[in-house]
Protein backbone atom coordinates (compact mmCIF):
# COMPACT_ATOMS: atom_id res chain seq x y z
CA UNK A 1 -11.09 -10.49 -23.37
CA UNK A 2 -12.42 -13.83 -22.45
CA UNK A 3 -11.99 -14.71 -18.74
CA UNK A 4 -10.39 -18.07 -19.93
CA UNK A 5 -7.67 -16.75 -21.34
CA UNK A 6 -6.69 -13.76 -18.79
CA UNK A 7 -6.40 -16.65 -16.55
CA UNK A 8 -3.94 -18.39 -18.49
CA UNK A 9 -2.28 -15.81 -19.73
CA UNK A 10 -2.39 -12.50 -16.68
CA UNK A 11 -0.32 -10.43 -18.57
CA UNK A 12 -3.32 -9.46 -20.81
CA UNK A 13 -4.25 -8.25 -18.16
CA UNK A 14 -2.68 -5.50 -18.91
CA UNK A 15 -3.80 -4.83 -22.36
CA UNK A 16 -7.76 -3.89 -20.77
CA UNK A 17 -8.33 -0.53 -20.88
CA UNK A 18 -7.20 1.51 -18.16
CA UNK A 19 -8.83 4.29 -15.86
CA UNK A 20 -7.09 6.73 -13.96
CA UNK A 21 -7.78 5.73 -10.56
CA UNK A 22 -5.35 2.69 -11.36
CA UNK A 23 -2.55 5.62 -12.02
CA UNK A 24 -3.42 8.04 -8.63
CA UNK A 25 -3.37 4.71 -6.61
CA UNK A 26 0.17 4.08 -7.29
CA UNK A 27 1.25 7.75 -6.65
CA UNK A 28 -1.17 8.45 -3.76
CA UNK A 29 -0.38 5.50 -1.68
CA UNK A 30 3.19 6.49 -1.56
CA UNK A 31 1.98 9.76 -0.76
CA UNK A 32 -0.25 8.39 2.29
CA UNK A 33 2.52 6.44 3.62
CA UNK A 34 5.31 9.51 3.43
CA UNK A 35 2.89 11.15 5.23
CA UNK A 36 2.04 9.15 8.02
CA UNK A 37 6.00 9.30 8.07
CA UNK A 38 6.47 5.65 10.34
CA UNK A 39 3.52 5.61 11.97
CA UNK A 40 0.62 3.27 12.54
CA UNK A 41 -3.04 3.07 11.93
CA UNK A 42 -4.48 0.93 14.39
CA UNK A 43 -7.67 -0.45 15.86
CA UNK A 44 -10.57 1.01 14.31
CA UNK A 45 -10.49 3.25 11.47
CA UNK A 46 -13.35 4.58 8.90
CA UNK A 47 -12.35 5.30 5.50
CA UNK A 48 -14.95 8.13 4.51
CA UNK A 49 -16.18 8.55 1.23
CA UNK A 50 -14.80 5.47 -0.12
CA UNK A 51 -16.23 5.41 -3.21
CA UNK A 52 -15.60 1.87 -4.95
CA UNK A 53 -12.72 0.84 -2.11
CA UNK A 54 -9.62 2.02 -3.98
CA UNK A 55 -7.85 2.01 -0.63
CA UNK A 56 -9.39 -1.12 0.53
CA UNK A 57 -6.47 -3.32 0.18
CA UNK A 58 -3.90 -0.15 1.06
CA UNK A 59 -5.61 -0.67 4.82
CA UNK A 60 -6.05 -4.38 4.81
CA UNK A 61 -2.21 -4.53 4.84
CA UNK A 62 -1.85 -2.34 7.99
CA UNK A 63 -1.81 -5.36 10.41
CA UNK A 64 -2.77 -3.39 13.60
CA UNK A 65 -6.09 -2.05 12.23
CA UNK A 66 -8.96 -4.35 14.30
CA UNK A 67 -11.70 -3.07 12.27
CA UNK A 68 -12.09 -1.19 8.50
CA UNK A 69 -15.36 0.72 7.97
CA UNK A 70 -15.53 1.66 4.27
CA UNK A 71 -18.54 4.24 4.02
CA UNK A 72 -20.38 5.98 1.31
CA UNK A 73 -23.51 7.20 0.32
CA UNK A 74 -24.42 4.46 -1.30
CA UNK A 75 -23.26 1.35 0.87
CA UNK A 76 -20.27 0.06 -0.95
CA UNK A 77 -19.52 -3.51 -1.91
CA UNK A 78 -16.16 -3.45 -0.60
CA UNK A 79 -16.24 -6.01 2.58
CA UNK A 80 -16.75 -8.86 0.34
CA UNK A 81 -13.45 -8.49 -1.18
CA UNK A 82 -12.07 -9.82 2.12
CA UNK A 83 -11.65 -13.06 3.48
CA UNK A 84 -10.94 -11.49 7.15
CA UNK A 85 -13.43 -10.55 9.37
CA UNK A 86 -12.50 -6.88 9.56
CA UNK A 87 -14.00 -4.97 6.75
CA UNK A 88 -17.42 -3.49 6.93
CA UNK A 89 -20.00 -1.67 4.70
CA UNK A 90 -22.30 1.10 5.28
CA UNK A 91 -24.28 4.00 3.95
CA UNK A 92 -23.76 7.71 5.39
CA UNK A 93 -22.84 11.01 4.03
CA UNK A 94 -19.69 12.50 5.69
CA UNK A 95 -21.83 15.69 6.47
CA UNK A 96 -24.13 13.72 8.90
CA UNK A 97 -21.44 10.24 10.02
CA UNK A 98 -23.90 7.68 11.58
CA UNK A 99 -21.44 6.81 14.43
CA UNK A 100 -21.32 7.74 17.72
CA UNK A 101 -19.07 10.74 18.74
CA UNK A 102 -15.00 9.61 19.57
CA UNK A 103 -16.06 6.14 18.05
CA UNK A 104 -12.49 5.71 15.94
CA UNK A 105 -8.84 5.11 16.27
CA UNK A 106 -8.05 6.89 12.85
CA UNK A 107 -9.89 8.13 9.75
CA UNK A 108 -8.52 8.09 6.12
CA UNK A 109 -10.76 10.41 3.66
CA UNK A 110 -9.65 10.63 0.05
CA UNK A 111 -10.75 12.95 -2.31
CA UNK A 112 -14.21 13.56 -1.01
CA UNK A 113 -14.31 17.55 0.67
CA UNK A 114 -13.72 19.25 -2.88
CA UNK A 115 -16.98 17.33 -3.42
CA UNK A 116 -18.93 18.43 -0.08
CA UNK A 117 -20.67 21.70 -0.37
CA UNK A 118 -21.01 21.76 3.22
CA UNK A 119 -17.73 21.17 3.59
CA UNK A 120 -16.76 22.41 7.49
CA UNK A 121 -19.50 20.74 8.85
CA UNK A 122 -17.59 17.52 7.41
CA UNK A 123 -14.62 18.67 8.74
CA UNK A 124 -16.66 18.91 11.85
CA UNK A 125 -17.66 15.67 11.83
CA UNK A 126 -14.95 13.89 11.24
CA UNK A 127 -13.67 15.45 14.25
CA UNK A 128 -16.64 14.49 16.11
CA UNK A 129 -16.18 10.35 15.16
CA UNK A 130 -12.29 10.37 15.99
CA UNK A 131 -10.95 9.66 19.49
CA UNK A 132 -9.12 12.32 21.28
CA UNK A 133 -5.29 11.41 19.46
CA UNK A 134 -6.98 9.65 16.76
CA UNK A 135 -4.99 10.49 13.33
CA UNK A 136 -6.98 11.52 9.92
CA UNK A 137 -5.56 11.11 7.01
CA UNK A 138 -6.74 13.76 4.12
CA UNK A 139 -6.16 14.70 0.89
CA UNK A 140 -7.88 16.39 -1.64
CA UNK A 141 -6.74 18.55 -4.61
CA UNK A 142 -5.12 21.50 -4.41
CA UNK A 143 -5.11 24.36 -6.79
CA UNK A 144 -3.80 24.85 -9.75
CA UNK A 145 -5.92 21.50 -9.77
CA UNK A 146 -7.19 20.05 -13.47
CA UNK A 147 -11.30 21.05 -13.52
CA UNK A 148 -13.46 18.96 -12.75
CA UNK A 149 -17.67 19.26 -13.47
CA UNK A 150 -17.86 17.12 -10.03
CA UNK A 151 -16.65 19.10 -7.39
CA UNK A 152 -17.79 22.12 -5.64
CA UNK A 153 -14.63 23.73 -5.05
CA UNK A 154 -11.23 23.26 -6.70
CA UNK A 155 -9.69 22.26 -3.24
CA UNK A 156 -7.60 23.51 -0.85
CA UNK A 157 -4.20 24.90 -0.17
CA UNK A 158 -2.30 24.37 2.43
CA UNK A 159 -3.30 27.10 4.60
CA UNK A 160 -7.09 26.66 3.64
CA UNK A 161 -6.59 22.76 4.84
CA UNK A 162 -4.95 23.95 8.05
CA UNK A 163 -7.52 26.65 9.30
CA UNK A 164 -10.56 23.72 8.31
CA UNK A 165 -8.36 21.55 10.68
CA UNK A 166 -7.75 23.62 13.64
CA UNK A 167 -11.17 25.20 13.74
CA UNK A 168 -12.28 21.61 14.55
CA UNK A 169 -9.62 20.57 16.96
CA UNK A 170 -7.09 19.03 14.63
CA UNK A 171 -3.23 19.85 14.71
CA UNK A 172 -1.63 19.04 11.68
CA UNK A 173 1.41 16.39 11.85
CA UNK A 174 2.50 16.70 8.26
CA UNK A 175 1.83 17.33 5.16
CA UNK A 176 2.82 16.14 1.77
CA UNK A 177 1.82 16.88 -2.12
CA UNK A 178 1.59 14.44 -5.28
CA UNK A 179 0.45 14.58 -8.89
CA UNK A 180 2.46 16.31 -10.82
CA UNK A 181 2.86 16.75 -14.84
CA UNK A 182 2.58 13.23 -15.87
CA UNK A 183 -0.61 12.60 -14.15
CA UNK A 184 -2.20 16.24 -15.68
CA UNK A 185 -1.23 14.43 -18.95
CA UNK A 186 -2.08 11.38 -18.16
CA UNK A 187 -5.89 13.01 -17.76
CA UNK A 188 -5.94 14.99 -20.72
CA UNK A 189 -5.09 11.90 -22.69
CA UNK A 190 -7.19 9.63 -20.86
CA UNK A 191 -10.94 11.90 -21.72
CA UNK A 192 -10.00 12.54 -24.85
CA UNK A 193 -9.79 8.35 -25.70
CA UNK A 194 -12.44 7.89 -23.29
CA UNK A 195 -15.10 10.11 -25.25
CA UNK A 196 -13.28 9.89 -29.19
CA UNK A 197 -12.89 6.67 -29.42
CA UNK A 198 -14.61 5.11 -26.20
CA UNK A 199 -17.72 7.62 -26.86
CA UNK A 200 -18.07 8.16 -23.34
CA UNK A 201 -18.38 4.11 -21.96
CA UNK A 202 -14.99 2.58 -22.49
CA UNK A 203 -10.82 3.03 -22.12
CA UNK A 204 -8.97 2.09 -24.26
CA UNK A 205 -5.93 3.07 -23.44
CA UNK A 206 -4.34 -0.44 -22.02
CA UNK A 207 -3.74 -0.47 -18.33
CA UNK A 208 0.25 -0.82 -18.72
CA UNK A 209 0.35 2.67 -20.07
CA UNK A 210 -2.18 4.03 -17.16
CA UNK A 211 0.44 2.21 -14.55
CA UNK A 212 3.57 3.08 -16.19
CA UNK A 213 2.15 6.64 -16.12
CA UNK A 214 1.80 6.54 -12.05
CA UNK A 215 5.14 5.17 -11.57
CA UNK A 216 7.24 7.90 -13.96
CA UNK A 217 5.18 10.61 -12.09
CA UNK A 218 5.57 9.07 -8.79
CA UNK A 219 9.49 9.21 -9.77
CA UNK A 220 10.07 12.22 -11.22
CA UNK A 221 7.60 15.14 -9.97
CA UNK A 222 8.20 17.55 -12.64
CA UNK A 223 5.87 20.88 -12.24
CA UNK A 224 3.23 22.36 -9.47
CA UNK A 225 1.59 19.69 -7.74
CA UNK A 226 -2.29 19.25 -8.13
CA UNK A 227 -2.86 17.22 -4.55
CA UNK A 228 -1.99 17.98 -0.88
CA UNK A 229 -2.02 14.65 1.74
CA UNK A 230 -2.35 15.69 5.18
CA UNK A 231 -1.80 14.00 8.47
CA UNK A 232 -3.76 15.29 11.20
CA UNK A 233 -4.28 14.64 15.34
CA UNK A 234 -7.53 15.26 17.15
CA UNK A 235 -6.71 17.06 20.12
CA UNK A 236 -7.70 16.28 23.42
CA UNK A 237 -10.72 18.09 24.33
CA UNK A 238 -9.06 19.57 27.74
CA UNK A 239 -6.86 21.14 24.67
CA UNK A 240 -9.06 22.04 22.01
């Protein structure tokens, strides 16, 4: 669609094809914010694994965070999006975080263990980076979870989360789940558009129908969930 005339007209927006990440952002963030259940992120926070900066704009609305590091393998383009001064870029695997130890306020990491084959020595570092009190906030699938060629692991239950957690001086706050039928449908739909008719390089399934599928499944979780938010302290180390 010509830029020209999405300008004019935005609501064509909406006929673009559609990927699913535009879905789990509008049932995930709700998810996020039950779980951190009133509280506040503030002053330095690193969001870990953050891919292409889905939650960018989910932490540049938390007023009382002084500084955003989005991080990835690859150093993201993410900062840019910004006009504020409080967004930054940079390369690093979550296995080896190039930050000094008890360096941040908070930590969100979003879908990234279940792709970490070293997984507790992540776990381990994010401990490491955080502040004694410092809050992480975690999710990651959590079986039955829809396969995925991409991870290592289907992800973690509750009790597997909570044993990772402890073991590196966490204590979990609370914990919440999302993704229910809709969103397993939502996928199954999705690939098989994506490599009929898109052969493997374009959606098109238009973006209303992605949304519309996060909100109904964000409103009415029918069946087992496939994702488990968690809200986690860092203890102090006289209690670890």
């Amino acid at each position: 669609m010509p830029r020209v005339l999405l300008k004019k007209f935005p609501g064509i927006g909406w006929l673009r094809g559609g990927w699913p990440d535009e879905a789990r952002f509008v049932v995930q963030s709700a998810a996020l914010q039950d779980a951190l259940e009133g509280r506040d992120l503030e002053g330095a926070i690193l969001n870990a694994g953050c891919g292409e900066g889905l939650y960018a704009s989910f932490l540049d609305r938390l007023p009382k965070l002084r500084r955003i590091v989005h991080m990835d393998l690859d150093k993201p383009s993410v900062a840019g999006r910004f006009s504020n001064q409080r967004h930054e870029d940079c390369a690093g695997s979550v296995t080896a975080l190039p930050f000094e130890s008890e360096n941040y306020d908070a930590c969100l990491c979003t879908e990234v263990m279940e792709h970490v084959a070293d997984d507790d020595k992540g776990f381990a570092e994010l401990g490491r980076v955080l502040k004694p009190g410092g809050l992480l906030l975690i999710s990651t699938p959590t079986p039955p979870a829809p396969f995925d060629p991409n991870h290592v692991r289907e992800g973690y239950t509750y009790v597997d989360m909570r044993e990772h957690l402890e073991r590196h001086g966490f204590e979990l706050l609370k914990h919440t789940f999302c993704f229910h039928f809709t969103m397993r449908m939502l996928l199954v739909v999705w690939r098989w558009q994506f490599e009929t008719f898109g052969r493997g390089k374009r959606s098109l399934m238009p973006r209303f129908l992605v949304y519309l599928a996060g909100v109904l499944d964000r409103s009415f979780p029918i069946g087992r969930p496939w994702d488990i938010v968690v809200l986690a302290r860092r203890r102090s180390s006289t209690n670890a």
